[in-house]
PDB file of N, CA and C in Angstrom:
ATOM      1  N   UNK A   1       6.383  -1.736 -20.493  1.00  0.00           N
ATOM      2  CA  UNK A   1       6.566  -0.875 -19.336  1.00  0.00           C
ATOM      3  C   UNK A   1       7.423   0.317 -19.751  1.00  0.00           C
ATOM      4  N   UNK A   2       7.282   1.285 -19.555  1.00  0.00           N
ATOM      5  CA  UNK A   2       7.948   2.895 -19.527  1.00  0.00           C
ATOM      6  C   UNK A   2       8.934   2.781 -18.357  1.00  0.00           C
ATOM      7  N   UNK A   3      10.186   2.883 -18.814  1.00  0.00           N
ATOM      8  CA  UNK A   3      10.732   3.280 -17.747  1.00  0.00           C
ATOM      9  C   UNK A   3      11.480   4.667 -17.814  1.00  0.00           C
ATOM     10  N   UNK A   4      11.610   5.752 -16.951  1.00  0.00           N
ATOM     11  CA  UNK A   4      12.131   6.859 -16.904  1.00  0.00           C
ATOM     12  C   UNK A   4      13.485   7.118 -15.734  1.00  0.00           C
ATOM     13  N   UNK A   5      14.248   8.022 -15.948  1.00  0.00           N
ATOM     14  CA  UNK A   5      15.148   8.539 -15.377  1.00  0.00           C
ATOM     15  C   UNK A   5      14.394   9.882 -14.851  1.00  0.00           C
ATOM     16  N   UNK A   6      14.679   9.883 -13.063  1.00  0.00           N
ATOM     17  CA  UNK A   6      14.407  10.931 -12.417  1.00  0.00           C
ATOM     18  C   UNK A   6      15.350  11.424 -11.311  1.00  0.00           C
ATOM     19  N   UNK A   7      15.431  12.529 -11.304  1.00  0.00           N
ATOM     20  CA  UNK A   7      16.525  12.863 -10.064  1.00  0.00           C
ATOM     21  C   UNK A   7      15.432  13.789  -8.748  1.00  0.00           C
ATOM     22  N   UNK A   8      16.313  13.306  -7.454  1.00  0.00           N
ATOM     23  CA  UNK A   8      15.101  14.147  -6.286  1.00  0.00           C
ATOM     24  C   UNK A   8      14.912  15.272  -6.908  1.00  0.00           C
ATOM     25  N   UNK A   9      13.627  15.365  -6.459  1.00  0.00           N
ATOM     26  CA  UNK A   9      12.603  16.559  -6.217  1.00  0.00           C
ATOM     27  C   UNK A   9      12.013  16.914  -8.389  1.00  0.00           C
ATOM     28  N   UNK A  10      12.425  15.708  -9.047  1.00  0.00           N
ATOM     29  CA  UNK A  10      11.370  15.775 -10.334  1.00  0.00           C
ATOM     30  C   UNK A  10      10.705  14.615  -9.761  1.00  0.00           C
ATOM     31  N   UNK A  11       9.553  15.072 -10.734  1.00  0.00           N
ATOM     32  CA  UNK A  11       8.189  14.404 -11.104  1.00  0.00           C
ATOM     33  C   UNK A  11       7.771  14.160 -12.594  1.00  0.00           C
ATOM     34  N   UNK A  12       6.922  12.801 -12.729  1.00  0.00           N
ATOM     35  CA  UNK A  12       6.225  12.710 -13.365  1.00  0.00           C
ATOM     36  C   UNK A  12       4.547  12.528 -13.175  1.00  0.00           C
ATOM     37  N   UNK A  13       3.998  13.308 -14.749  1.00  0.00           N
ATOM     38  CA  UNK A  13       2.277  13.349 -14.366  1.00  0.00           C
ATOM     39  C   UNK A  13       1.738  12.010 -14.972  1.00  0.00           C
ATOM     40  N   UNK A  14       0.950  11.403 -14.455  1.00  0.00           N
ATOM     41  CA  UNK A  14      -0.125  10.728 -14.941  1.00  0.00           C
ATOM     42  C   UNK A  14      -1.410  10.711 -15.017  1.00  0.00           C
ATOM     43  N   UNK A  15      -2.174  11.030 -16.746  1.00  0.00           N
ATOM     44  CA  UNK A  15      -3.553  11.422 -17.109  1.00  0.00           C
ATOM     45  C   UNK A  15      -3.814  12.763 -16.215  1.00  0.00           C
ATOM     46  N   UNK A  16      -2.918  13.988 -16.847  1.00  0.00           N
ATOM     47  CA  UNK A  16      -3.132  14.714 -15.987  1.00  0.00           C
ATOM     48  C   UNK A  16      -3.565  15.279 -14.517  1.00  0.00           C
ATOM     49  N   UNK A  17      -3.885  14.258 -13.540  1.00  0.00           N
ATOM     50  CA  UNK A  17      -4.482  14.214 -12.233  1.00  0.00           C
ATOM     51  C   UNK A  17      -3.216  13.664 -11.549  1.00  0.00           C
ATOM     52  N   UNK A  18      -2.559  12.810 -11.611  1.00  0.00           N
ATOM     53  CA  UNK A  18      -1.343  12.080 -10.804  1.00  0.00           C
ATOM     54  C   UNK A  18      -0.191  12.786 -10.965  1.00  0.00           C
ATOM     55  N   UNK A  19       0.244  12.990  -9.936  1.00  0.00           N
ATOM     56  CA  UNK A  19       1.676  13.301 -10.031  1.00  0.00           C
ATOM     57  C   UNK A  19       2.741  12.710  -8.825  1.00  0.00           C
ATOM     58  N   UNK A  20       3.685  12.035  -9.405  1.00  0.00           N
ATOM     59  CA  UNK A  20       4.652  11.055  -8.532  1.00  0.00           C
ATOM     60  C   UNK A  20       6.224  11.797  -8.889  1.00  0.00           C
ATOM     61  N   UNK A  21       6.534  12.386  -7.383  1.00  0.00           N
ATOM     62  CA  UNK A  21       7.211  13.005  -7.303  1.00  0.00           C
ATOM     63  C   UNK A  21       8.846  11.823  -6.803  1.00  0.00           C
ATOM     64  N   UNK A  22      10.298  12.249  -6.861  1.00  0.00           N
ATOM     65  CA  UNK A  22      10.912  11.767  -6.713  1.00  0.00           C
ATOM     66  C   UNK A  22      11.456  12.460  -4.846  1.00  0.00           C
ATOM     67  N   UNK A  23      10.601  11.827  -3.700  1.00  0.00           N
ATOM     68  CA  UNK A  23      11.231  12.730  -2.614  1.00  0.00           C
ATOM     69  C   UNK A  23      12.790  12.569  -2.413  1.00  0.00           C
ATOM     70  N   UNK A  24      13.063  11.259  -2.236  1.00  0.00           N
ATOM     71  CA  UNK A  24      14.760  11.012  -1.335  1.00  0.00           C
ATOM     72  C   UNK A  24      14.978   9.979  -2.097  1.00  0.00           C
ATOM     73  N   UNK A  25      16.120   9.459  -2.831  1.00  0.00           N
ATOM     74  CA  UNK A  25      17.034   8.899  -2.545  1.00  0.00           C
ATOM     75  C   UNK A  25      18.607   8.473  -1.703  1.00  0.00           C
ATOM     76  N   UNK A  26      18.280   7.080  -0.986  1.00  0.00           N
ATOM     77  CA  UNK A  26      19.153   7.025   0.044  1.00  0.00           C
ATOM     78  C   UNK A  26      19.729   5.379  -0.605  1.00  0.00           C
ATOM     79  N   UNK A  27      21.292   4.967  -1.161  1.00  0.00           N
ATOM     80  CA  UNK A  27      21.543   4.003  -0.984  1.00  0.00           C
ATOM     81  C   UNK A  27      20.520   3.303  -2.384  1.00  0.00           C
ATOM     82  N   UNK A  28      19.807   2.279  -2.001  1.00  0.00           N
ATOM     83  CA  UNK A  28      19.130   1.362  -3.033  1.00  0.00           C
ATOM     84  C   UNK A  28      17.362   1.441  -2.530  1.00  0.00           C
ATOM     85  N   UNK A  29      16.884   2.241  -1.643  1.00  0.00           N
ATOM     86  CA  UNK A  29      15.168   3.060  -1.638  1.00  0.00           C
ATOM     87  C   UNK A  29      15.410   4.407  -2.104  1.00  0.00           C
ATOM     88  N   UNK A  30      14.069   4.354  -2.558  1.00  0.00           N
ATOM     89  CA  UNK A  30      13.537   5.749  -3.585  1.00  0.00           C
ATOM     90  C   UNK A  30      12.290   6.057  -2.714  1.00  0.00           C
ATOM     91  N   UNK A  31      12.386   7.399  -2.053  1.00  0.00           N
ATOM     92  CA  UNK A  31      10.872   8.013  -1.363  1.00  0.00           C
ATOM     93  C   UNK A  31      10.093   8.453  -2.644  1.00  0.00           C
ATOM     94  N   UNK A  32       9.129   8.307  -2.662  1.00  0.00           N
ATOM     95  CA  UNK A  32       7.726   8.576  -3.473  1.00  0.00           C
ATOM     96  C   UNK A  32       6.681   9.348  -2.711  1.00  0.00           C
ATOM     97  N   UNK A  33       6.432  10.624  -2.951  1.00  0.00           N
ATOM     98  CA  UNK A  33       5.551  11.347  -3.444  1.00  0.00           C
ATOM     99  C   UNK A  33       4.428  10.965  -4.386  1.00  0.00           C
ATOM    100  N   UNK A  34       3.605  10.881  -3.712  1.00  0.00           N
ATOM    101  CA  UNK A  34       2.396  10.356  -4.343  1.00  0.00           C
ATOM    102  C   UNK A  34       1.338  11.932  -4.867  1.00  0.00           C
ATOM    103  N   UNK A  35       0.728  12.483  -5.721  1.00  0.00           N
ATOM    104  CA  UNK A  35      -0.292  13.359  -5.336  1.00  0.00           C
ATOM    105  C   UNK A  35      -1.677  12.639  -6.506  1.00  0.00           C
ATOM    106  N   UNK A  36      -2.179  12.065  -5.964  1.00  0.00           N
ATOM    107  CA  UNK A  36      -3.656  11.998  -6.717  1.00  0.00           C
ATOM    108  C   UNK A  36      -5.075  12.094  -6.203  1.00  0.00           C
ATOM    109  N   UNK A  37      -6.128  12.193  -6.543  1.00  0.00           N
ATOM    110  CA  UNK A  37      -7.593  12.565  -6.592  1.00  0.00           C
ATOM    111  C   UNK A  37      -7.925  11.198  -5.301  1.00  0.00           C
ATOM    112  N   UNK A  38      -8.159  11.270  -4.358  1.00  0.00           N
ATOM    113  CA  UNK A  38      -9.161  10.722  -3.376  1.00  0.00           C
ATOM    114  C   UNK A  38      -9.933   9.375  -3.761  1.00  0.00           C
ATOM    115  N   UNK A  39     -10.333   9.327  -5.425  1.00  0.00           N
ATOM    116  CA  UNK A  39     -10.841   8.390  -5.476  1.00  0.00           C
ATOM    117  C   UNK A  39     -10.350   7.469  -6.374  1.00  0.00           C
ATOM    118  N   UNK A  40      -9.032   7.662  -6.539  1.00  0.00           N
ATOM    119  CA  UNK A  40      -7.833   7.000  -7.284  1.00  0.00           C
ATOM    120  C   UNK A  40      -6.926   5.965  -5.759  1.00  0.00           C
ATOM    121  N   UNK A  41      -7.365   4.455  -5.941  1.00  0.00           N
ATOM    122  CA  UNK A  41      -7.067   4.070  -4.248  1.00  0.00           C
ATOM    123  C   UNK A  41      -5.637   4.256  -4.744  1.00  0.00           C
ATOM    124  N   UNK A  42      -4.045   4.018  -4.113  1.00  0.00           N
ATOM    125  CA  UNK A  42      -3.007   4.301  -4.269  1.00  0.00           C
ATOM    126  C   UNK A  42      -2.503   3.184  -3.082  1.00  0.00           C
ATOM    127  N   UNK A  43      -1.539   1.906  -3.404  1.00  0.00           N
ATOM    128  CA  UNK A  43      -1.190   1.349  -2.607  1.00  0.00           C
ATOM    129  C   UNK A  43       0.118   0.825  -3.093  1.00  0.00           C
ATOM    130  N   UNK A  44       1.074   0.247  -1.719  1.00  0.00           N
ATOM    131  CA  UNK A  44       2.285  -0.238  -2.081  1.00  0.00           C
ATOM    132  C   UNK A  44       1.973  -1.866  -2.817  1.00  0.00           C
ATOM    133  N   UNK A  45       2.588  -2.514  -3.949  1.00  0.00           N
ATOM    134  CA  UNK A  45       2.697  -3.348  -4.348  1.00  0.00           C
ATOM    135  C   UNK A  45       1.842  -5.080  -3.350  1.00  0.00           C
ATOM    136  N   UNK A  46       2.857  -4.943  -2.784  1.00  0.00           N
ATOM    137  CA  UNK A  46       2.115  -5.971  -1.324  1.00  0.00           C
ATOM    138  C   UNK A  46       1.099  -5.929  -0.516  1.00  0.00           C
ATOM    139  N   UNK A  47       0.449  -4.185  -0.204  1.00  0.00           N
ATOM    140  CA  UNK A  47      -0.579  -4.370   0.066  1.00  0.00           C
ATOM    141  C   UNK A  47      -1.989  -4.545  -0.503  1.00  0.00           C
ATOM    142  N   UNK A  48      -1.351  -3.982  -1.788  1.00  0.00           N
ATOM    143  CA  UNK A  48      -2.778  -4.202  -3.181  1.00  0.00           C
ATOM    144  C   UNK A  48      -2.617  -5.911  -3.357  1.00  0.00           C
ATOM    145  N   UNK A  49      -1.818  -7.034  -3.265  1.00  0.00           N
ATOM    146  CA  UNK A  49      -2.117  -7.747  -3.341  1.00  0.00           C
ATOM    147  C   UNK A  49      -2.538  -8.859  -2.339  1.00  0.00           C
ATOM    148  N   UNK A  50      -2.331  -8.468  -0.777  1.00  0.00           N
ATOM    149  CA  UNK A  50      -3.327  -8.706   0.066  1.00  0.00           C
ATOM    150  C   UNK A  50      -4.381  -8.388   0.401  1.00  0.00           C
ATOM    151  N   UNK A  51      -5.176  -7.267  -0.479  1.00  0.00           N
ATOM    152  CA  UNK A  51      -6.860  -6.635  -0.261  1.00  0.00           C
ATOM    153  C   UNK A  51      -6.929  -7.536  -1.668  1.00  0.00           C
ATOM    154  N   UNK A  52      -6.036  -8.025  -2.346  1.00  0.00           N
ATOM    155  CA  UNK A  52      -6.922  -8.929  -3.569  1.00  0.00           C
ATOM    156  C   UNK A  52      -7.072 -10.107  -2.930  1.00  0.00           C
ATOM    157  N   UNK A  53      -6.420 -10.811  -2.220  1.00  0.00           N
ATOM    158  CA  UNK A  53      -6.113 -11.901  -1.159  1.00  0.00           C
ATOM    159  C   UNK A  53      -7.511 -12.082  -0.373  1.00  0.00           C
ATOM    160  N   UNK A  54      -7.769 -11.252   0.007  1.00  0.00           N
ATOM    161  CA  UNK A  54      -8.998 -11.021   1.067  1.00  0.00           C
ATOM    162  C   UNK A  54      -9.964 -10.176   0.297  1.00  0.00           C
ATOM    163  N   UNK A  55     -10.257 -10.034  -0.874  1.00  0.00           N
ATOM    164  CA  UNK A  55     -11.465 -10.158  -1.882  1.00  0.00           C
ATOM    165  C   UNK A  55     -11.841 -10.643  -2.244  1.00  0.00           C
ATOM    166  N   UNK A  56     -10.875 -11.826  -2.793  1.00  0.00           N
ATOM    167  CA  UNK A  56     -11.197 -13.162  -3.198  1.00  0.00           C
ATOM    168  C   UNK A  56     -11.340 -14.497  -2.575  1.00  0.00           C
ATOM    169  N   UNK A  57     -10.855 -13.845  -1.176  1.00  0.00           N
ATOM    170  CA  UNK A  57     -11.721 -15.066   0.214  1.00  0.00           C
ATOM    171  C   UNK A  57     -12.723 -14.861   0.378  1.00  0.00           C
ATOM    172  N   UNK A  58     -13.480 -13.196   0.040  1.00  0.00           N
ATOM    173  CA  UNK A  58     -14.324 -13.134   1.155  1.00  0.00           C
ATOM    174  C   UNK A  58     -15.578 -13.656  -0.525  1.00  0.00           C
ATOM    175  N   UNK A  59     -15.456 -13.295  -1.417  1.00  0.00           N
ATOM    176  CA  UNK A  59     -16.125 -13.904  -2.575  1.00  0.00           C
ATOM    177  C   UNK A  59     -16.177 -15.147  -2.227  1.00  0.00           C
ATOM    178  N   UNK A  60     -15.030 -15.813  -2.400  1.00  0.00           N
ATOM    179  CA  UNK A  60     -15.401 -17.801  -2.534  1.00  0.00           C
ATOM    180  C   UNK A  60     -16.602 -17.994  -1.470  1.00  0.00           C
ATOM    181  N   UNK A  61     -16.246 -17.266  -0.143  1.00  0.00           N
ATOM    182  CA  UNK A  61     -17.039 -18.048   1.519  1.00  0.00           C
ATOM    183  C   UNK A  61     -18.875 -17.037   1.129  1.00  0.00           C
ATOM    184  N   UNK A  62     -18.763 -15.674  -0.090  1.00  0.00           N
ATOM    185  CA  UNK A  62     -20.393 -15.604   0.301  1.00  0.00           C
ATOM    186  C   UNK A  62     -20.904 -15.794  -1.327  1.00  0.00           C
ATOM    187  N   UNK A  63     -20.126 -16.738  -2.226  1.00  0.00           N
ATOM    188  CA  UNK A  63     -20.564 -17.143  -3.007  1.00  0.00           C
ATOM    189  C   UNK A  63     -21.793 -18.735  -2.624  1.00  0.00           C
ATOM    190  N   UNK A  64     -22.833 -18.028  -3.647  1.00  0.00           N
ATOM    191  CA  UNK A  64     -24.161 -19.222  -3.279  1.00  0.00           C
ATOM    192  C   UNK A  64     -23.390 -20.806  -3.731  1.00  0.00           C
ATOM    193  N   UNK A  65     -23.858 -21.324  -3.449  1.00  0.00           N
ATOM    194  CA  UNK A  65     -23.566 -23.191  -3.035  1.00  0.00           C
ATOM    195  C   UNK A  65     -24.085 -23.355  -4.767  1.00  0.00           C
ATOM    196  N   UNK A  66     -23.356 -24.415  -5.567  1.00  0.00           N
ATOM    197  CA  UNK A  66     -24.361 -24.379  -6.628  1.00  0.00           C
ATOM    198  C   UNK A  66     -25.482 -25.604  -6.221  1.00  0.00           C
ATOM    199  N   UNK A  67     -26.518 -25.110  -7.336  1.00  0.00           N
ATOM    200  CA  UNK A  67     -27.462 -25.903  -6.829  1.00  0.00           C
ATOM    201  C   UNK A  67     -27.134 -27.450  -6.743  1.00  0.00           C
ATOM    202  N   UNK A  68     -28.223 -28.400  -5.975  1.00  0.00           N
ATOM    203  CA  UNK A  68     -28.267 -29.399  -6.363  1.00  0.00           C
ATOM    204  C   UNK A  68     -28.278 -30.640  -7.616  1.00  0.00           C
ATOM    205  N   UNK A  69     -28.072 -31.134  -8.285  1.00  0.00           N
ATOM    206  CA  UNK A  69     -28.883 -31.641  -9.393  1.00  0.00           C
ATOM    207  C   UNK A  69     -29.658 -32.850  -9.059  1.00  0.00           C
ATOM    208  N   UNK A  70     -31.016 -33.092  -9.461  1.00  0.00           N
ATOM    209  CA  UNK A  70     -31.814 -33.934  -9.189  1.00  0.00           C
ATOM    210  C   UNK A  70     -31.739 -34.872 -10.387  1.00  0.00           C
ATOM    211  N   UNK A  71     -31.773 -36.393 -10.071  1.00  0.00           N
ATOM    212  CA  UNK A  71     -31.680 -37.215 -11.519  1.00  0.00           C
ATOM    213  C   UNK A  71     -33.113 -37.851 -11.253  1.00  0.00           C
ATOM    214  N   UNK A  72     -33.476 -37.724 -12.592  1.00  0.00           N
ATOM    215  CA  UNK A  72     -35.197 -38.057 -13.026  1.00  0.00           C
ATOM    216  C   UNK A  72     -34.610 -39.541 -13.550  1.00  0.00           C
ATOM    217  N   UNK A  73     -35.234 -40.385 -13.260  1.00  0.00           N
ATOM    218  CA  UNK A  73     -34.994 -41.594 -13.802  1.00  0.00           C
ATOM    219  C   UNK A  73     -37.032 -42.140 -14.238  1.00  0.00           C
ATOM    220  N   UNK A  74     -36.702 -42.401 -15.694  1.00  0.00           N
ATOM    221  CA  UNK A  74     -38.059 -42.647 -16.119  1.00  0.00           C
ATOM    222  C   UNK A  74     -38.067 -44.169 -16.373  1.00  0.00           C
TER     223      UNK A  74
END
């Protein structure tokens, strides 16, 4: 992991398209400035891992049944 030192109102870029700006510090929260491309989704920690939560429910319930197995007895 990279970690950097920023003071309000710097930024850092990411892959040239992202840029995460430092808005406010107050106390022990940091405001974030987000700026990226529309089709870059951008979420807080907890909510990216409740749309994985409920991706992977909604997979298990429209995943097919496996088949049966039939035993041939000769």
């Amino acid at each position: 992991m990279l970690v950097l030192s920023r003071q309000r109102d710097e930024s850092i870029i990411i892959a040239d398209n992202i840029k995460i700006t430092i808005v406010d510090i107050r106390g022990d929260k940091v405001r974030l400035g987000i700026d990226a491309p529309k089709e870059i989704p951008v979420h807080r920690q907890e909510v990216f891992d409740a749309i994985q939560r409920e991706n992977d429910h909604e997979n298990a319930e429209a995943a097919p049944a496996p088949p049966e197995e039939t035993v041939v007895q000769e």
